[in-house]
Protein backbone atom coordinates (compact mmCIF):
# COMPACT_ATOMS: atom_id res chain seq x y z
CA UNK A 1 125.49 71.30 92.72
CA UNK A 2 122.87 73.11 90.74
CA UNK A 3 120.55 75.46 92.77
CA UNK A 4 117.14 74.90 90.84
CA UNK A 5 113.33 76.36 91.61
CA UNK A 6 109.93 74.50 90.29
CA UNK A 7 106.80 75.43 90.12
CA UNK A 8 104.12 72.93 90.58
CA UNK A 9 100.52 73.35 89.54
CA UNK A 10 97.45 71.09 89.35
CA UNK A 11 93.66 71.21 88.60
CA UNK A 12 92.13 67.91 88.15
CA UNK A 13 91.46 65.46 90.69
CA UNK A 14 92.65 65.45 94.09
CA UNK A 15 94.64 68.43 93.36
CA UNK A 16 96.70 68.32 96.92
CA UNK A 17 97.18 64.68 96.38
CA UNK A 18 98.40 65.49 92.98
CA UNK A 19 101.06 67.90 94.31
CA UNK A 20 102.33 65.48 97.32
CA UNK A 21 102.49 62.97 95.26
CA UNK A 22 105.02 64.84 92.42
CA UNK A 23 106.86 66.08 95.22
CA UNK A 24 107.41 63.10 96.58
CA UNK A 25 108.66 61.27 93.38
CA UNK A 26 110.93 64.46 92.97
CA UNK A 27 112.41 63.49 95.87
CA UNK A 28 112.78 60.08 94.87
CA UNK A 29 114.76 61.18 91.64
CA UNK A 30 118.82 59.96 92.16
CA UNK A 31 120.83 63.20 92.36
CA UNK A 32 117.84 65.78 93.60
CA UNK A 33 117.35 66.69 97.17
CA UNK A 34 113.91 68.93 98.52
CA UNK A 35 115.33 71.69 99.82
CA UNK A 36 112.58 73.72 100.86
CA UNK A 37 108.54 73.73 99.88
CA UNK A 38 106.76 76.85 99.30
CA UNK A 39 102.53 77.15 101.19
CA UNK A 40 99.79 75.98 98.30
CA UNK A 41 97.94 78.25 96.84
CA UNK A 42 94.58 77.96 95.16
CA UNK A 43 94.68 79.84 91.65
CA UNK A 44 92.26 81.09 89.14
CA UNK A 45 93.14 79.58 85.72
CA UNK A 46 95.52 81.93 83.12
CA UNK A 47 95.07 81.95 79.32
CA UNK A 48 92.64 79.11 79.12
CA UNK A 49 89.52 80.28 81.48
CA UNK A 50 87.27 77.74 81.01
CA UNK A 51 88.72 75.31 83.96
CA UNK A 52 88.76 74.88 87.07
CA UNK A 53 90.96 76.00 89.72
CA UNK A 54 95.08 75.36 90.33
CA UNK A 55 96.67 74.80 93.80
CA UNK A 56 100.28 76.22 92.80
CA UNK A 57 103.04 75.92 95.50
CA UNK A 58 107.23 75.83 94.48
CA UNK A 59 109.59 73.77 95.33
CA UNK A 60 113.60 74.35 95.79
CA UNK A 61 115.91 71.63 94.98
CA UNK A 62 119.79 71.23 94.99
CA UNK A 63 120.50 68.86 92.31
CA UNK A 64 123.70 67.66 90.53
CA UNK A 65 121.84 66.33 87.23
CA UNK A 66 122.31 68.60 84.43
CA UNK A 67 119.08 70.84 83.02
CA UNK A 68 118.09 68.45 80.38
CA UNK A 69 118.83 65.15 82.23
CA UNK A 70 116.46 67.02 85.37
CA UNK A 71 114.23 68.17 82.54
CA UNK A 72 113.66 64.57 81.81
CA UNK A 73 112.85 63.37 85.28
CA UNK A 74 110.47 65.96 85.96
CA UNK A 75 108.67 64.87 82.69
CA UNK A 76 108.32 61.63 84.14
CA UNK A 77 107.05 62.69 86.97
CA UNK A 78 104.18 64.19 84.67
CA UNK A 79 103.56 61.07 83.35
CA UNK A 80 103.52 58.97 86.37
CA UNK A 81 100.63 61.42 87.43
CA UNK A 82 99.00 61.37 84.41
CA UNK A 83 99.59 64.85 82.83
CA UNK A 84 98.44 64.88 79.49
CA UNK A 85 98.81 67.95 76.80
CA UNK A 86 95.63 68.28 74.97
CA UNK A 87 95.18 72.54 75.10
CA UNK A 88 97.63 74.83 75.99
CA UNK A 89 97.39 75.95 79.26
CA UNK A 90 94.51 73.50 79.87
CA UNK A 91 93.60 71.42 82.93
CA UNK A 92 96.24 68.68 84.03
CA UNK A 93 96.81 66.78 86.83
CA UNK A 94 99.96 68.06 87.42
CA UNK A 95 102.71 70.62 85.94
CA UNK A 96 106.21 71.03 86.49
CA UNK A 97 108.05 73.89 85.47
CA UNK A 98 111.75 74.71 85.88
CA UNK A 99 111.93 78.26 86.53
CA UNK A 100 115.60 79.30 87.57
CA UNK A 101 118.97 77.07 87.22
CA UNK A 102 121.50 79.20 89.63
CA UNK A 103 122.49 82.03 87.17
CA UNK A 104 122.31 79.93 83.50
CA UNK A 105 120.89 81.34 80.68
CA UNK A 106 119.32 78.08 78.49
CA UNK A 107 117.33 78.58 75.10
CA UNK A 108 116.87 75.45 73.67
CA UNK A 109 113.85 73.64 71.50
CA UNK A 110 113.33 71.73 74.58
CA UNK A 111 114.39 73.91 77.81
CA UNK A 112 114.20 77.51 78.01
CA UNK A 113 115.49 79.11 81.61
CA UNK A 114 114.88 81.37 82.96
CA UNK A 115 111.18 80.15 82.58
CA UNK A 116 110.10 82.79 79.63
CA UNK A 117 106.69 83.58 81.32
CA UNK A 118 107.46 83.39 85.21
CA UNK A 119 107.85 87.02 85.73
CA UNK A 120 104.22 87.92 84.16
CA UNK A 121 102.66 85.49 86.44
CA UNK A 122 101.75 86.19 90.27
CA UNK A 123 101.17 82.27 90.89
CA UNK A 124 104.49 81.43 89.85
CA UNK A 125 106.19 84.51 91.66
CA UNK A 126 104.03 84.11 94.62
CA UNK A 127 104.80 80.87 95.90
CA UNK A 128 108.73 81.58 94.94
CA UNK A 129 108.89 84.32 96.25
CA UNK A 130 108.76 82.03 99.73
CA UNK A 131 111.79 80.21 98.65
CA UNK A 132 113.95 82.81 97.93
CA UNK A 133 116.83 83.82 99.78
CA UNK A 134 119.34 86.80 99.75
CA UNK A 135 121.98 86.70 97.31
CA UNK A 136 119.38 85.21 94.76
CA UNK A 137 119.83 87.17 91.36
CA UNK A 138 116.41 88.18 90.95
CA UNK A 139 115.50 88.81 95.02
CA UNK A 140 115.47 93.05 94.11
CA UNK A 141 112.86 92.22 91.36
CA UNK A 142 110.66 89.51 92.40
CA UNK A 143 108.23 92.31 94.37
CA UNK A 144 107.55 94.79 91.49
CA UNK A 145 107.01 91.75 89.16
CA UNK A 146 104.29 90.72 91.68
CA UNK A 147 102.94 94.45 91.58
CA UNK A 148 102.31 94.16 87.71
CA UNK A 149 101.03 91.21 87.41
CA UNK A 150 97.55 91.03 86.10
CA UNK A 151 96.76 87.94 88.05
CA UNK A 152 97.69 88.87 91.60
CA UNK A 153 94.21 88.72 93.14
CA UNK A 154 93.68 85.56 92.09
CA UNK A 155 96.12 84.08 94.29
CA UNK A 156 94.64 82.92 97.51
CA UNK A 157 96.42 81.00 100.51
CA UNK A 158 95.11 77.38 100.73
CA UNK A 159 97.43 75.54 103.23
CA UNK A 160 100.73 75.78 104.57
CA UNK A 161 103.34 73.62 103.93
CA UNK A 162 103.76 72.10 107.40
CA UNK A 163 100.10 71.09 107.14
CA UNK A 164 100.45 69.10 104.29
CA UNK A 165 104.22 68.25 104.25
CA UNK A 166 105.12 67.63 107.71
CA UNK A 167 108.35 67.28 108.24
CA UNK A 168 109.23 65.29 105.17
CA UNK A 169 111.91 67.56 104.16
């Protein structure tokens, strides 16, 4: 059973809608359970600027599909929602990003974990850092990496997770 954290991100539409909704059809995948949901957070765009605002949460799921397999189903929970790829780092209706696979080191044309840019990016660590718990490999660092990230004040609560996920996990 793989140990595995997302990040989830959205800007167009009904942004909290958009983020139920793929964590819901996560949780419909065969072979994933929700483990725990990070609080939403309402982001200032990185890299492209001229967009609108992200609500960014994580999600931790135990899972006994391998990367690539999971890779797949999260990509189709893209399309389901609509994501489309026109400009990098551009608006989208949603985005799913595998950060951390237990301990594995993957570098592949279509996977790389641990996600390259996760550590550079306070709405990514954020939200994580929520999930994490002790005996996590990268608990001792996840603070600092917050502290030199560029992006930190742009990172503003927007709900909690009860208040928009109940108890459905």
């Amino acid at each position: 059973m793989y140990k595995v954290f997302l990040s989830l991100g959205s800007n167009l539409g009904d942004r909290e809608s958009n983020l139920i909704e793929a964590v819901r059809k996560i949780s419909e995948i065969s072979g994933v359970k929700i483990d725990k949901v990070s609080n939403i957070y309402e982001t200032e765009p990185v890299g492209y600027l001229e967009q609108g605002n992200f609500l960014n949460m994580a999600v931790k799921i135990l899972t006994e599909l391998p990367p690539l397999e999971l890779l797949e189903h999260l990509q189709n929970v893209e399309n389901m929602l609509k994501r489309t790829r026109e400009i990098r780092w551009g608006p989208r209706t949603i985005d799913i990003d595998i950060l951390m696979i237990d301990d594995l080191k993957i570098n592949t044309k279509e996977l790389v974990i641990p996600h390259p840019r996760m550590f550079e990016r306070a709405f990514v660590l954020i939200p994580l850092k929520e999930l994490i718990e002790t005996g996590d490999s990268f608990i001792d660092n996840i603070n600092a990496c917050i502290d030199n990230c560029d992006d930190k004040k742009g990172v503003l609560p927007y709900k909690k997770a009860e208040e928009v996920f109940g108890t459905m996990f």
